[in-house]
Structure formats: structure tokens, C-alpha cells
Protein backbone atom coordinates (compact mmCIF):
# COMPACT_ATOMS: atom_id res chain seq x y z
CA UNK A 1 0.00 0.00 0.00
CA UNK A 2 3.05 2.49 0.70
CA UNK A 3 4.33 1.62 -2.93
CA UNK A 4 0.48 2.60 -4.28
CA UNK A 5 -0.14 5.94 -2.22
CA UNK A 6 3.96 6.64 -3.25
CA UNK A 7 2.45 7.16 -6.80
CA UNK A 8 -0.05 9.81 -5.56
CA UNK A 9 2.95 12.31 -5.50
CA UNK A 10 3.35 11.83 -9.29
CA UNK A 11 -0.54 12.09 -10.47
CA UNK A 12 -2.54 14.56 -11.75
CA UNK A 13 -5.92 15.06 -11.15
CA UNK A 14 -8.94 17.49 -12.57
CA UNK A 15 -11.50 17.43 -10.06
CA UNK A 16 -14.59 19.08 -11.44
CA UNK A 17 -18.13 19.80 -9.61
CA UNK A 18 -19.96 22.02 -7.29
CA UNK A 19 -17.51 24.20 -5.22
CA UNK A 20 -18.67 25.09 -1.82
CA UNK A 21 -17.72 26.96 1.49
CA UNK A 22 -18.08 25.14 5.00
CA UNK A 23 -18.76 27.54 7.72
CA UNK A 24 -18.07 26.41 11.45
CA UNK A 25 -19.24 28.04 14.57
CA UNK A 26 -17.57 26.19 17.67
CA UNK A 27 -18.72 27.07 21.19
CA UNK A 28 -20.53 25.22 24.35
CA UNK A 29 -23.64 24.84 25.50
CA UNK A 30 -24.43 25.89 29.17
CA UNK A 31 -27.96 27.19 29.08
CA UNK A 32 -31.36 26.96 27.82
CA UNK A 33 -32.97 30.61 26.14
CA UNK A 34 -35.52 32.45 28.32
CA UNK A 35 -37.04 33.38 24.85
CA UNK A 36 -37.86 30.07 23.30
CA UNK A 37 -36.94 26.02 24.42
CA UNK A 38 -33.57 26.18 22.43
CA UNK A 39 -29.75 25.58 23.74
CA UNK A 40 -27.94 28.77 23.68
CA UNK A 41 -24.76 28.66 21.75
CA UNK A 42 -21.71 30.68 23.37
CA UNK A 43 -19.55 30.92 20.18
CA UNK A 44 -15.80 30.13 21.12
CA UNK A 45 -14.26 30.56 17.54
CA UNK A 46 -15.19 30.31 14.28
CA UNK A 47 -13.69 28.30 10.79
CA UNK A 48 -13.82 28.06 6.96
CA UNK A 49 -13.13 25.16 5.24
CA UNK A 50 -13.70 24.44 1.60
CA UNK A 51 -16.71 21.82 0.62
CA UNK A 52 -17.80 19.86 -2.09
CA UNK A 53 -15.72 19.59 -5.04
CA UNK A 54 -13.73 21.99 -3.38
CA UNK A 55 -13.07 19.40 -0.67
CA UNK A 56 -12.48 16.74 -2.39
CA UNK A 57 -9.47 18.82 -4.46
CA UNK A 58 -8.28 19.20 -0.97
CA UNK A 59 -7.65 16.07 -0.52
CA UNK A 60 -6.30 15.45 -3.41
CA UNK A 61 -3.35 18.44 -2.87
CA UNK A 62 -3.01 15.96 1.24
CA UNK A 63 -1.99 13.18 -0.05
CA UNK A 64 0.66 14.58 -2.43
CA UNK A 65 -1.39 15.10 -5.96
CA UNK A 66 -1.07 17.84 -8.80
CA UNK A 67 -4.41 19.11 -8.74
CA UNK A 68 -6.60 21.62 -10.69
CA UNK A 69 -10.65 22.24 -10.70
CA UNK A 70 -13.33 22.98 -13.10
CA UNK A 71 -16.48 24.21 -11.01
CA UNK A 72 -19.33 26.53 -10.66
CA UNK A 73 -19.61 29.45 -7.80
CA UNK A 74 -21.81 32.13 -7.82
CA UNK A 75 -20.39 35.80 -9.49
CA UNK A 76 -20.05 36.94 -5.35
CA UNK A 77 -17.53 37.26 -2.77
CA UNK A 78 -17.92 34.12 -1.30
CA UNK A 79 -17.14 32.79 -4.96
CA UNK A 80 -13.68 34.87 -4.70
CA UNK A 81 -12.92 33.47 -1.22
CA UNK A 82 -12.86 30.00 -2.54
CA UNK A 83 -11.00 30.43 -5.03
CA UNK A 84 -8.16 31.92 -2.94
CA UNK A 85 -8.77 29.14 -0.65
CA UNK A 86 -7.91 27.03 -3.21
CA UNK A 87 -4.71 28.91 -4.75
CA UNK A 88 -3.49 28.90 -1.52
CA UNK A 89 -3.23 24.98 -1.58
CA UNK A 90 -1.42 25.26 -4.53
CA UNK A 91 -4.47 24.01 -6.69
CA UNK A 92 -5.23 25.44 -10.65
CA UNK A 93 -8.23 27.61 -10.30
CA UNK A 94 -8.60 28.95 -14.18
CA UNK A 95 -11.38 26.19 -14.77
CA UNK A 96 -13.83 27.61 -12.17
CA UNK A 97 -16.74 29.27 -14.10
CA UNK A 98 -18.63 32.66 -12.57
CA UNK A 99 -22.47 32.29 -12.51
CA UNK A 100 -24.28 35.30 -11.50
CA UNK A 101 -27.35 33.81 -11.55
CA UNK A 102 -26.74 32.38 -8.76
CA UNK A 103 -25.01 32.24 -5.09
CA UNK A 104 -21.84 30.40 -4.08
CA UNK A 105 -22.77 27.64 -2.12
CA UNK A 106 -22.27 27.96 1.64
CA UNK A 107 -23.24 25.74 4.63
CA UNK A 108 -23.22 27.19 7.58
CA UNK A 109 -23.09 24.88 10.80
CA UNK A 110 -23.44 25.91 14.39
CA UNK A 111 -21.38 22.73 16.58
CA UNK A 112 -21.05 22.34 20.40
CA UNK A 113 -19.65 19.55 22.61
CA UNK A 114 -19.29 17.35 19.04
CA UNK A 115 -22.79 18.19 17.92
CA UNK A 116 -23.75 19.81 15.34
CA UNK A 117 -26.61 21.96 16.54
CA UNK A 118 -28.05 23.40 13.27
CA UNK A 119 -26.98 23.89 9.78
CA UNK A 120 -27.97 26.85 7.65
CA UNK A 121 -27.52 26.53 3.83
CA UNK A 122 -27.50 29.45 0.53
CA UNK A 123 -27.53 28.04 -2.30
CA UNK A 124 -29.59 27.35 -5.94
CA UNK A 125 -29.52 24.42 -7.75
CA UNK A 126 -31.14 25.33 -11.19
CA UNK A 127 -28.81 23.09 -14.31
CA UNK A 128 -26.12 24.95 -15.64
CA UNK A 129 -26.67 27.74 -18.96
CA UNK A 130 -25.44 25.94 -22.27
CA UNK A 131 -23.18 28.70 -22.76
CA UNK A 132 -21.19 28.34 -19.35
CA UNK A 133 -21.90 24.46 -19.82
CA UNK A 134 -20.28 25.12 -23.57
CA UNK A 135 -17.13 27.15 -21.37
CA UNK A 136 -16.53 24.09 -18.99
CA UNK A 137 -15.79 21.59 -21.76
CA UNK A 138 -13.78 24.24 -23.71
CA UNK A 139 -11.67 23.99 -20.96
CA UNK A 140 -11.60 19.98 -19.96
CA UNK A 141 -10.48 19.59 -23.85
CA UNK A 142 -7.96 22.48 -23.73
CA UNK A 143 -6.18 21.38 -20.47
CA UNK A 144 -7.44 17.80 -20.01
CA UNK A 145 -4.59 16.21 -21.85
CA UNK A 146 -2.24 17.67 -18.44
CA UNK A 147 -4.10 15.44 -16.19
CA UNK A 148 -4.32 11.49 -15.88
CA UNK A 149 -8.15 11.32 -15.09
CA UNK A 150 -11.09 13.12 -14.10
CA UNK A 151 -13.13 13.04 -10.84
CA UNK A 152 -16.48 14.03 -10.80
CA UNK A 153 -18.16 15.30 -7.68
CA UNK A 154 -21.74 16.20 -8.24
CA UNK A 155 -23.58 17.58 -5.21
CA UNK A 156 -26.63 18.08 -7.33
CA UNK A 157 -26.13 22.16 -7.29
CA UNK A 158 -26.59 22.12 -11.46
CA UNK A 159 -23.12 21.78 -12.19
CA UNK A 160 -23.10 18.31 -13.23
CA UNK A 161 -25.72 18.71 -16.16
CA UNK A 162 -26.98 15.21 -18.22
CA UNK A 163 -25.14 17.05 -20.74
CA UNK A 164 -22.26 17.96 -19.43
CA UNK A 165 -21.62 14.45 -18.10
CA UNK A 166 -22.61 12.58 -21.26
CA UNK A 167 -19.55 15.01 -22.98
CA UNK A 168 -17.40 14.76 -20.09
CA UNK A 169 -17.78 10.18 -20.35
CA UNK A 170 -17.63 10.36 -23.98
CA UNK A 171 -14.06 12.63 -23.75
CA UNK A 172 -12.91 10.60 -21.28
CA UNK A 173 -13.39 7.19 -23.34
CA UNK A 174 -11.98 9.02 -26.81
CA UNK A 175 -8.56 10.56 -24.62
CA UNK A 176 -8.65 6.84 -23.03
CA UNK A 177 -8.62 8.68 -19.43
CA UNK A 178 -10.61 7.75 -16.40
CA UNK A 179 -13.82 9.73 -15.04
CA UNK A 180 -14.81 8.66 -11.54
CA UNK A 181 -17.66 9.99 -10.14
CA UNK A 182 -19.55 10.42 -6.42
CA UNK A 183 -23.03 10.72 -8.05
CA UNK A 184 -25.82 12.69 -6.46
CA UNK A 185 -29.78 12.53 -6.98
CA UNK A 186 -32.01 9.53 -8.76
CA UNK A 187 -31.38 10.46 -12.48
CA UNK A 188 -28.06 7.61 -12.67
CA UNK A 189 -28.57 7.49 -16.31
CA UNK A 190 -26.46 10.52 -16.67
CA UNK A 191 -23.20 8.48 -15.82
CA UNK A 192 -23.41 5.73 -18.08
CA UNK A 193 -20.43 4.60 -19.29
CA UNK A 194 -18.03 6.26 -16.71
CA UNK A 195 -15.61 4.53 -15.37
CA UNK A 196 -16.66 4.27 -11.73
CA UNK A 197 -19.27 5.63 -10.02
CA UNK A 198 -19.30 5.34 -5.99
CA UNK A 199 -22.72 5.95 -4.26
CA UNK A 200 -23.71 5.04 -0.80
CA UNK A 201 -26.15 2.55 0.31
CA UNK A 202 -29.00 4.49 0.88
CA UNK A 203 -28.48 6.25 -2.93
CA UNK A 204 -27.72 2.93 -4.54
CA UNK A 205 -31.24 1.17 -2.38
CA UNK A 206 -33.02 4.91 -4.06
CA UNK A 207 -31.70 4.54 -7.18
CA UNK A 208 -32.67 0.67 -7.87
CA UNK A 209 -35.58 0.80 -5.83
CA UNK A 210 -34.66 -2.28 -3.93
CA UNK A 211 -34.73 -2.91 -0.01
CA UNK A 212 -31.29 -3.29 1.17
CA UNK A 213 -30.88 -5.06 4.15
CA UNK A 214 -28.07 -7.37 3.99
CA UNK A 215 -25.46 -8.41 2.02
CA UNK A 216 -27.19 -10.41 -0.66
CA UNK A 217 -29.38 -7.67 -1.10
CA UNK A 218 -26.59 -4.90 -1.70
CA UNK A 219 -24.86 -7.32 -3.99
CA UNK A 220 -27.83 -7.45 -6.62
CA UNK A 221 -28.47 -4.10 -6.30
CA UNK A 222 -25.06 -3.32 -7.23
CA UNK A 223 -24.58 -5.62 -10.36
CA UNK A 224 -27.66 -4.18 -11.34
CA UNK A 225 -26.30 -0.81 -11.45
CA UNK A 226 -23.25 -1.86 -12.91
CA UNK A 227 -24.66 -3.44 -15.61
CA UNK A 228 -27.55 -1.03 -16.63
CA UNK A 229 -25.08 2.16 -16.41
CA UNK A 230 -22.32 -0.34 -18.59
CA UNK A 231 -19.67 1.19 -15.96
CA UNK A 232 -16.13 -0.80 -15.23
CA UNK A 233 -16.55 -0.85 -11.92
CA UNK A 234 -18.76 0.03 -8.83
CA UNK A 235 -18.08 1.47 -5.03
CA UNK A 236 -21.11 1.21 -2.37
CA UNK A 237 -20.07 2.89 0.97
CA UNK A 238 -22.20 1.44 3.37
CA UNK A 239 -21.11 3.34 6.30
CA UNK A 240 -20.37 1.21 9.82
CA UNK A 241 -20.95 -1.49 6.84
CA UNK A 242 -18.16 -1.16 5.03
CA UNK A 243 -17.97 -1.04 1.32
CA UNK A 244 -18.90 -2.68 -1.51
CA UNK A 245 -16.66 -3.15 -4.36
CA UNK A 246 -17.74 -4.98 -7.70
CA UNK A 247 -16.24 -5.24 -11.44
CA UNK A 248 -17.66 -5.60 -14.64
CA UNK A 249 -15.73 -8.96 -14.92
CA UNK A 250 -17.97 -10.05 -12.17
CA UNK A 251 -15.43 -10.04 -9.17
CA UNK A 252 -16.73 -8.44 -5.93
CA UNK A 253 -15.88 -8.19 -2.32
CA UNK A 254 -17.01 -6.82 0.76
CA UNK A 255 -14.55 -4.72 3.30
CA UNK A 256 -15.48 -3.75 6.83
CA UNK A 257 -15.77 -0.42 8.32
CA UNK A 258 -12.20 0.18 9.55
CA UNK A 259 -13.35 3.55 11.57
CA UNK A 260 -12.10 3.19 15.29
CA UNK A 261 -14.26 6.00 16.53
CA UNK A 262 -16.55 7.62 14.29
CA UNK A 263 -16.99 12.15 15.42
CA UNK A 264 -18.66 13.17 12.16
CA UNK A 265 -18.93 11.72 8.76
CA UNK A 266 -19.31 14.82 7.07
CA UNK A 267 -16.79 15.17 4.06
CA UNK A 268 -16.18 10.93 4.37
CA UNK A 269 -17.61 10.79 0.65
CA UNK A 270 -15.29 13.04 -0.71
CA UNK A 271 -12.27 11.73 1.04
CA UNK A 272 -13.43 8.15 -0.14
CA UNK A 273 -13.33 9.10 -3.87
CA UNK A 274 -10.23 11.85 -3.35
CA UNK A 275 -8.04 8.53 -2.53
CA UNK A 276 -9.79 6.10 -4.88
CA UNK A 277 -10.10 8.04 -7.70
CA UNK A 278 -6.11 9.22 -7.04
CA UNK A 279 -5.27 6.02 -6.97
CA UNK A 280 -7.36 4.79 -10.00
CA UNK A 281 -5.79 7.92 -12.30
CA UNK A 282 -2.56 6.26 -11.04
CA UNK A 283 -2.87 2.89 -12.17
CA UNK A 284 -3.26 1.40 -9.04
CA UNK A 285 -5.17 -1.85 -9.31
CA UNK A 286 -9.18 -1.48 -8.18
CA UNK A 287 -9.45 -3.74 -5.03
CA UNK A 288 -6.26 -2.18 -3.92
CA UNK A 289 -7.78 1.30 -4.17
CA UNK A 290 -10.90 0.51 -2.42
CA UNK A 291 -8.75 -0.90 0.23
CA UNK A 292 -7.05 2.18 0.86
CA UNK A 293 -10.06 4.47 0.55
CA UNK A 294 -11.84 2.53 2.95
CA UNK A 295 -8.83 3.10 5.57
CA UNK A 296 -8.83 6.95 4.62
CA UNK A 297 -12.59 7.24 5.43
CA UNK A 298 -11.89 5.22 8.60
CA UNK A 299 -9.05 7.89 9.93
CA UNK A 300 -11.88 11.13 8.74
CA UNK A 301 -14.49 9.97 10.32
CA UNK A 302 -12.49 10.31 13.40
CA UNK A 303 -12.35 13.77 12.42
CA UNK A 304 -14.85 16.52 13.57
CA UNK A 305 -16.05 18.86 10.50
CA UNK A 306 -14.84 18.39 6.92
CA UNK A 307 -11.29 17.33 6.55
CA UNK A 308 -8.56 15.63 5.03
CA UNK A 309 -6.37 12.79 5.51
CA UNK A 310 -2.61 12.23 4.36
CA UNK A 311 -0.70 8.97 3.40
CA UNK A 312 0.98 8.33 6.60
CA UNK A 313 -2.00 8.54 8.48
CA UNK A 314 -3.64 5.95 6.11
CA UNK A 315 -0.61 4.00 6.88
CA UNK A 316 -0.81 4.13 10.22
CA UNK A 317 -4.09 3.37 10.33
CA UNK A 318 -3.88 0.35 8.32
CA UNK A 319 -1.20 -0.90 10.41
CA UNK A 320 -3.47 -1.50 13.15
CA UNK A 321 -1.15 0.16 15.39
CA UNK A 322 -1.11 4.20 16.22
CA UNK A 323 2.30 4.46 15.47
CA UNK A 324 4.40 7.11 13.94
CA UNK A 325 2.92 10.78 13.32
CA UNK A 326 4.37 13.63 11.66
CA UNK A 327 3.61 17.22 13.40
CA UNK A 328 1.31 18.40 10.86
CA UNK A 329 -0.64 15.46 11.14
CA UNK A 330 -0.16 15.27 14.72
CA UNK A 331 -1.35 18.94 14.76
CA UNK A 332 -4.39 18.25 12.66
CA UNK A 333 -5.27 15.48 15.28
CA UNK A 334 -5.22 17.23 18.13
CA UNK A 335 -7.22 20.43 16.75
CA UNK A 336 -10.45 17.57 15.94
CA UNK A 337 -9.82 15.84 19.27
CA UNK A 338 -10.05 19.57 21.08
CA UNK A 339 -13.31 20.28 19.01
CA UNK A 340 -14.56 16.87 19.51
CA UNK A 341 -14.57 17.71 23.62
CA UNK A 342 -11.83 15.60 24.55
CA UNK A 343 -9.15 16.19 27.20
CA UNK A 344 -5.63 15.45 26.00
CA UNK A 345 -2.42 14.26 27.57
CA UNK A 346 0.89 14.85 26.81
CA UNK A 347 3.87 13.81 27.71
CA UNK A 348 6.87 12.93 26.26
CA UNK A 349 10.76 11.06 26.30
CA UNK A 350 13.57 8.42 25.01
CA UNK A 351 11.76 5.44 26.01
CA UNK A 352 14.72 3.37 25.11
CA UNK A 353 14.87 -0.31 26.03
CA UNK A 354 11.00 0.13 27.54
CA UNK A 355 10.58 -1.25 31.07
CA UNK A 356 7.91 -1.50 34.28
CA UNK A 357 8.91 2.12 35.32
CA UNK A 358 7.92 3.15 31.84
CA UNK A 359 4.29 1.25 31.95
CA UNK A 360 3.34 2.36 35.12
CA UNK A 361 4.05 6.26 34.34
CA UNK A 362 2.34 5.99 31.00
CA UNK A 363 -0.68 3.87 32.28
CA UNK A 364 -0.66 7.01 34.99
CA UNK A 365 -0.55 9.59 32.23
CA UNK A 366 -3.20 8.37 30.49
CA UNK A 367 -5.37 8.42 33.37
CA UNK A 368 -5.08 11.76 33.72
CA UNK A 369 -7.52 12.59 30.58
CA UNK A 370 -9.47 10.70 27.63
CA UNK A 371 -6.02 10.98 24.79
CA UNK A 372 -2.18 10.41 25.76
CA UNK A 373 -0.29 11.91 23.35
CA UNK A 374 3.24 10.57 23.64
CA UNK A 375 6.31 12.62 21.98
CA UNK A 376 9.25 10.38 21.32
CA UNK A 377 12.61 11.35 20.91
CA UNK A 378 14.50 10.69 17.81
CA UNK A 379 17.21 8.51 17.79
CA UNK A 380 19.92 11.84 16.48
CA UNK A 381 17.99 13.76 19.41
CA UNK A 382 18.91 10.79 21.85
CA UNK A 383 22.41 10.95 21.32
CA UNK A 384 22.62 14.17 22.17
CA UNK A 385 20.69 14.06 25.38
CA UNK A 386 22.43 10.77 26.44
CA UNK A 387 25.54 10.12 24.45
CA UNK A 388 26.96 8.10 22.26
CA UNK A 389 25.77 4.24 21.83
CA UNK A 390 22.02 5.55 22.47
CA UNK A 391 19.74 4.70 21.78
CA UNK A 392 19.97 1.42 22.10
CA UNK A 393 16.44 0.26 20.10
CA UNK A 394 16.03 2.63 16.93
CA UNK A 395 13.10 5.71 16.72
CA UNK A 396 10.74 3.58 14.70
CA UNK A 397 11.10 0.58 16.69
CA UNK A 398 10.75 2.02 19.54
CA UNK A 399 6.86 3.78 18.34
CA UNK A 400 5.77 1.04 17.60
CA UNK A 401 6.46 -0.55 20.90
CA UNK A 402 4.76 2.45 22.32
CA UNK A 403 1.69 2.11 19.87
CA UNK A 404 1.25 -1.04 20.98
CA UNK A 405 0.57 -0.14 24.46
CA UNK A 406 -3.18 0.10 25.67
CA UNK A 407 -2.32 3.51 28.08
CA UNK A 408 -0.92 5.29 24.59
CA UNK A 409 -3.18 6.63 22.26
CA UNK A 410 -0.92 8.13 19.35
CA UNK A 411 2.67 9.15 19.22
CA UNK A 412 4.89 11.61 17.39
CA UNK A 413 8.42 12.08 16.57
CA UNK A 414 10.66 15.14 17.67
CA UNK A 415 13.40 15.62 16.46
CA UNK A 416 14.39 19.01 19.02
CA UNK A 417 16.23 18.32 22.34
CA UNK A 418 13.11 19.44 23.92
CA UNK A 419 9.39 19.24 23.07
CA UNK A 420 8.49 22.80 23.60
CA UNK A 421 7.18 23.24 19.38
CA UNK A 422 5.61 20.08 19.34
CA UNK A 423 3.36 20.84 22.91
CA UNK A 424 2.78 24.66 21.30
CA UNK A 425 0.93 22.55 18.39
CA UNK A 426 -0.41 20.05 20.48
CA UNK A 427 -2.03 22.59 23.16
CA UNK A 428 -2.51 19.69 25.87
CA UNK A 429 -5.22 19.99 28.56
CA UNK A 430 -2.63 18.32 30.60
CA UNK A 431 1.36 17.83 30.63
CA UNK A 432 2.94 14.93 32.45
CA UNK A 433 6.13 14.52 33.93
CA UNK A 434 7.97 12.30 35.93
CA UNK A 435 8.02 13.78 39.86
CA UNK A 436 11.75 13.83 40.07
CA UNK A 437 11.22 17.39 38.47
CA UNK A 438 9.05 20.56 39.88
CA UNK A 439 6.38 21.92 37.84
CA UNK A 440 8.58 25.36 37.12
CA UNK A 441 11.75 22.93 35.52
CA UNK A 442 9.07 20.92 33.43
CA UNK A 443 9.37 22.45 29.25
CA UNK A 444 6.53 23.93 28.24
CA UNK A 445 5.05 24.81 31.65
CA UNK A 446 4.10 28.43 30.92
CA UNK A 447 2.77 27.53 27.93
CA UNK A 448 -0.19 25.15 29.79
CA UNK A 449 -0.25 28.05 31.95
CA UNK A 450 -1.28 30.27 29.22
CA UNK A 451 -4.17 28.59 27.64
CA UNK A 452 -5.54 27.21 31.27
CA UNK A 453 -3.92 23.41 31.36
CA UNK A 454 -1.77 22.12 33.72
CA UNK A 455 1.01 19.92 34.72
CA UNK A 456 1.11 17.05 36.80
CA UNK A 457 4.18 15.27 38.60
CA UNK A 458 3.32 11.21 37.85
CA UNK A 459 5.38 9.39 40.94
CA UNK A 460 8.40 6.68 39.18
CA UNK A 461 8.99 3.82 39.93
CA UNK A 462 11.88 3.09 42.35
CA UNK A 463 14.92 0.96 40.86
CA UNK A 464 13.56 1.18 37.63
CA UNK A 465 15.84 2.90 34.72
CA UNK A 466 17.15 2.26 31.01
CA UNK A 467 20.61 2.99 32.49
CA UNK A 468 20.38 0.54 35.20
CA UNK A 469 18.98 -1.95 32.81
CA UNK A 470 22.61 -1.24 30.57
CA UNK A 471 24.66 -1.31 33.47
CA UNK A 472 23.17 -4.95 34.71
CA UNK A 473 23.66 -6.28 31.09
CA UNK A 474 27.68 -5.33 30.44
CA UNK A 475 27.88 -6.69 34.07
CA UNK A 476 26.34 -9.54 32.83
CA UNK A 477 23.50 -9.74 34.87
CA UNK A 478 25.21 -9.16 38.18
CA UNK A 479 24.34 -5.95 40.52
């Protein structure tokens, strides 16, 4: 799977489809109004994120991909803001079409304690003119030979036209170029002959009119689509199901739900077709790109609004163990674990040769909130802390032995002689330390201070050390 989401690095991708704004509102609830029997939102802070098509290019630029769009906004600020949102990632924006007859779309939700509490949308939905229509493909045929496939995600606001998808399947079968698509609405007859189309359950049951209750019954539903939209292939996400993966040459198979804990599926759609249909454009075989797209919807869902995923979280998530993070990712982590309510824990050291003493502080750590966090010393930051011949078990090695552990949650590589950036990132509720220090000589104490956390001195274990554990061993087992 590293070899296949290696190649995302090296693909380009044209995402085209309804372009979006997602507006958050964070805060608490404490009371109810005096004026009518609603929850009164105190707003803490508030967040744009891009949705839609938008989203989904977003994902694309995570895990490593060239990326440009083709999509409608409104002729409006909002319009502009995406855009820019979009530039700023890097992303081609010259395909986006201006519609003044309309508004950009914008969904506005209102979230407290990991709830979303109400959701506010502007929008129109009317098909797409047959002169901007006549724009859009102008531009797929000018620029579409840059790009190794298309991915189509319709969110049924009239960019995705019968007629614009009928042009955009029969370019992509003359250029011999993928389109993959995340359909939206009951009229399926538009995608015929794309490449891949990947609805969920509950559009698939819609779109078939058939009951789907089982297995069986999502497997004939499916074939049946496949066959009467002649399509090469066929993705049902069937949430805590799994998903659903058939052929045209009549293979199939059915992969669980990999989510650990699901916060909010919002966006899980467009991250399952960002890494599919990246994959796909690559040349990655099919099952293999379901696999991993199921694994990058199982890391968002932990995920509180609309977000994105990158490779090594998919890896690390696939390995079954929460094992080595990077700081952005780490950062990105921590930020939906703080809006999702929770109270996190971080602490951090060389953990070399891991003993009792190390077990019993960590197992204490964790106690102290709902997420340990654990930063882990590299092995070039260990030699400078302890010398040379440390460590003794190398940095990788030694986070996975740490993942392993029940009391750890996830852990993250410094490579600094002191964790001071990574805990400014992190913004713990809590900071642990062993009680052989005071709270004033513990890094990273004034920074708890500042944002109302706090540290706490975990008591060691006596005779317990990495050093001692050396010592014993060149004395061969004597002392």
C-alpha cells in the first residue's frame, strides 16, 4: 500500500463539480434561552473550510497530488474566497466558471460539545446555462490532456448537467482517461459509461428501488447498477458497513468499516473518492484502491467537520497500530480531538529499552484525561541528550512498541532536544512529567499556563531505569 499511495505524489488530477464553502461556529452549550426552548450557543471561535468539489481537491493536494478544478460558484464574494482558498493549496483555479445567476454555495453549521446543533444553507440548484456548460468543456479539452483522469463530484447544485456528463464520459473514453464519479440525486442514467461511479447505500437502495438489508441484497443491487449504467466498476459505501466493491468482470468483495471511533462523517464521501479516484488515475489496481479508501474514510471519520487525511495517516491506520505521526498530522489530530470535547495528555521522552517504570508512568498519564499523546525522541535527538551508543532500540522501533501499548493513544516524533514546538501545536489539557522534576523545571510549563492546562508530577517507579537496565547487562547480569 506504501508503494500505491507513493504514486499519488506523481498524479494529476482534474476534479470538477460544485464548489462550496463550510462555515463552522464552535462554542458550548451551558444554558437553555428564556425566549424560546432552544440551547444557547456561546460561540468560542469560528472556521472556513472548503466543501464539495472543493473538498475533495483538498484532498487530493493531502496526499501529495497535482491538482486543478473545473467548477461553478456564484459571481459573489464568497465565490472569490474559494478560489483563494484554493490557490493557496497550490491548486489550478482557471477552470472555475462565474455564474451570477446564482449564489456560491455555503453551509453554515453551528457545533457544540461534538454536535452539530443546526446547519444553515444558501444556495440554488437550477442546471447549468449551455453557454457556461459550452465554457466548462472548452476547458476539460484544452487542459485535459495535463491530467491522468477526471473526478467528478456532483452535489446536485446544477453543475453536473446530463449534458455535461454525457460530454465529459464520452471525452474521457476518446482521450482513453478515467472519469470517476460520487453521483448525487435519482437520475443515474447521466453516468453511463463512466468509469466508476461510488454511491452510498441508501443512494444505490433509491436509485434501484430495492430494499437493502443485507449483504445479498446490496450485492444485486449493485450488479444491477453496474450493468444497466455499462460502468467498469462500482463502489457502495455502506457506512459502519463497510464497502462494496464490484467489477464488470464479475469479481466483488465486501470490506469492513475500519473507523475506530466515528466524530462526524461529514466530508467521508469526498475523502473516499479523493483517494480512490487518485489512486485509480494512477494505475493502481481497483481492489487495492478501495482498500485504501476505505482506511482513509476510517481515519476522517475520526475527524470533527470536513477534513482531510494524508498517506501516513492511512498507513498508520492500516497498520493496526497508532504508530508514527508527523507534526502536521499530529497537529491536525489534536485540533479535531479539542473540538470533539476531549481532554488530551501529553507527555513525552527516550523510552529506550522500555521497562515497568515506563508502563506504570504511561498507564498514569493516560489516566489523567481521555487521549495520551506521547512525543518520542528521535534517535539523532537521543544521542545528544544521552551520548553516544544511544539509543539502544532505533526511533521507529521504539513507536511502535509504544503504539502497541493500551495507556498510549498516538505518538509523534521530535526531532528538538526538547518538546516545547511540538506541545505549542499540540495545546494539551494536561502535561505529564515524571516527579523527580518541579512543575517550574518541566518544558513547556508556561505555555499550559497560558491557555488554562496544567502539569502534573506522575510518581516513578523506584529501581527502575534504562541505564540501570545497561549497566546490569555489560555486568552480565550481576548488581
Amino acid at each position: 500500500m506504501q508503494d500505491a499511495l507513493n504514486r499519488l505524489a506523481h498524479t494529476r488530477v482534474l476534479v470538477l463539480g460544485d464548489l462550496m464553502v463550510d462555515r463552522y461556529r464552535w462554542g458550548e452549550v451551558e444554558r437553555i434561552s428564556p425566549e424560546a426552548p432552544v440551547p444557547v450557543v456561546r460561540i468560542l471561535r469560528e472556521e472556513t473550510r472548503l466543501g464539495g468539489a472543493a473538498n475533495v481537491a483538498h484532498n487530493l493536494v493531502a496526499l501529495g497530488c497535482t491538482v486543478a478544478v473545473c467548477g461553478l460558484v456564484g459571481d459573489d464574494a464568497v465565490g472569490g474566497e474559494v478560489a483563494g482558498l484554493l490557490e493557496g493549496l497550490g491548486v489550478a483555479t482557471e477552470g472555475i466558471v462565474r455564474d451570477p445567476s446564482r449564489p456560491t454555495t455555503e453551509k453554515q453549521r453551528v457545533m457544540a460539545h461534538n454536535q452539530q446543533m443546526l446547519r444553515c444553507d444558501r444556495e440554488a440548484s437550477h442546471p447549468l446555462g449551455p453557454e457556461l456548460a459550452t465554457r466548462v468543456m472548452a476547458y476539460v479539452k484544452a487542459r485535459g490532456g495535463d491530467f491522468g483522469g477526471i473526478i467528478v463530484s456532483d452535489y446536485g447544485k446544477g453543475m453536473v448537467s446530463p449534458a455535461l456528463m454525457g460530454d465529459l464520459v464520452a471525452y474521457g473514453h476518446e482521450r482513453g482517461v478515467p472519469v470517476i464519479c460520487d453521483p448525487k440525486g435519482l437520475d443515474y442514467g447521466k453516468y453511463r459509461g463512466a468509469a466508476c461511479i461510488t454511491p452510498n447505500e441508501h443512494e444505490t437502495a433509491a436509485v434501484t428501488r430495492r430494499a437493502i438489508a443485507g449483504e445479498d441484497d446490496a450485492l444485486s443491487a449493485g450488479r444491477e447498477l453496474l450493468a444497466d449504467l455499462a460502468l467498469e466498476a462500482l463502489c457502495v459505501t455502506r457506512g459502519a458497513r463497510g464497502v462494496l466493491a464490484l467489477t464488470a468482470a464479475g469479481e466483488h468483495a465486501f470490506l469492513p468499516a475500519r473507523a475506530r471511533e466515528v466524530f462526524d462523517v461529514t466530508g467521508a464521501g469526498d475523502t473516499f473518492i479523493s483517494v480512490f479516484g487518485g489512486l485509480r488515475i494512477a494505475g493502481v489496481p481497483f481492489f487495492e484502491c478501495v482498500q485504501a479508501a476505505n482506511l482513509a474514510a476510517g481515519v476522517v471519520v475520526g475527524k470533527v467537520g470536513t477534513a482531510t487525511v494524508s498517506v501516513s495517516e492511512i498507513l498508520n491506520f492500516g497498520e493496526g497500530a497508532r504508530r508514527l505521526y508527523t507534526r502536521h498530522d499530529i497537529g491536525a489530530l489534536a485540533e479535531s480531538l479539542h473540538a470533539a470535547g476531549k481532554r488530551i495528555v501529553f507527555t513525552n521522552g527516550c523510552f529506550d529499552l522500555l521497562h515497568a517504570g515506563h508502563i506504570q508512568y504511561l498507564q498514569a498519564s493516560r489516566a489523567q484525561g481521555d487521549v495520551l499523546i506521547v512525543g518520542l525522541n528521535s534517535d539523532a535527538s537521543v544521542r545528544r541528550l544521552k551520548g553516544e551508543g544511544r539509543p539502544v532500540i532505533g526511533e521507529e522501533d521504539r513507536a511502535h512498541l509504544l503504539g502497541a501499548l493500551a495507556a498510549v493513544d498516538h505518538v509523534v516524533l521530535f526531532e528538538e532536544d526538547t518538546p516545547l514546538e511540538l506541545i505549542r501545536t499540540i495545546r494539551p489539557d494536561v502535561l505529564t512529567k515524571g516527579a523527580d522534576y518541579t512543575v517550574e523545571t518541566v518544558v513547556g510549563h508556561e505555555l499550559l499556563a497560558g491557555w488554562g492546562g496544567e502539569v502534573r508530577l506522575i510518581p516513578l517507579k523506584a529501581d527502575r531505569s534504562t541505564s540501570g537496565i545497561i549497566d546490569r547487562i555489560v555486568k552480565g547480569g550481576k548488581g
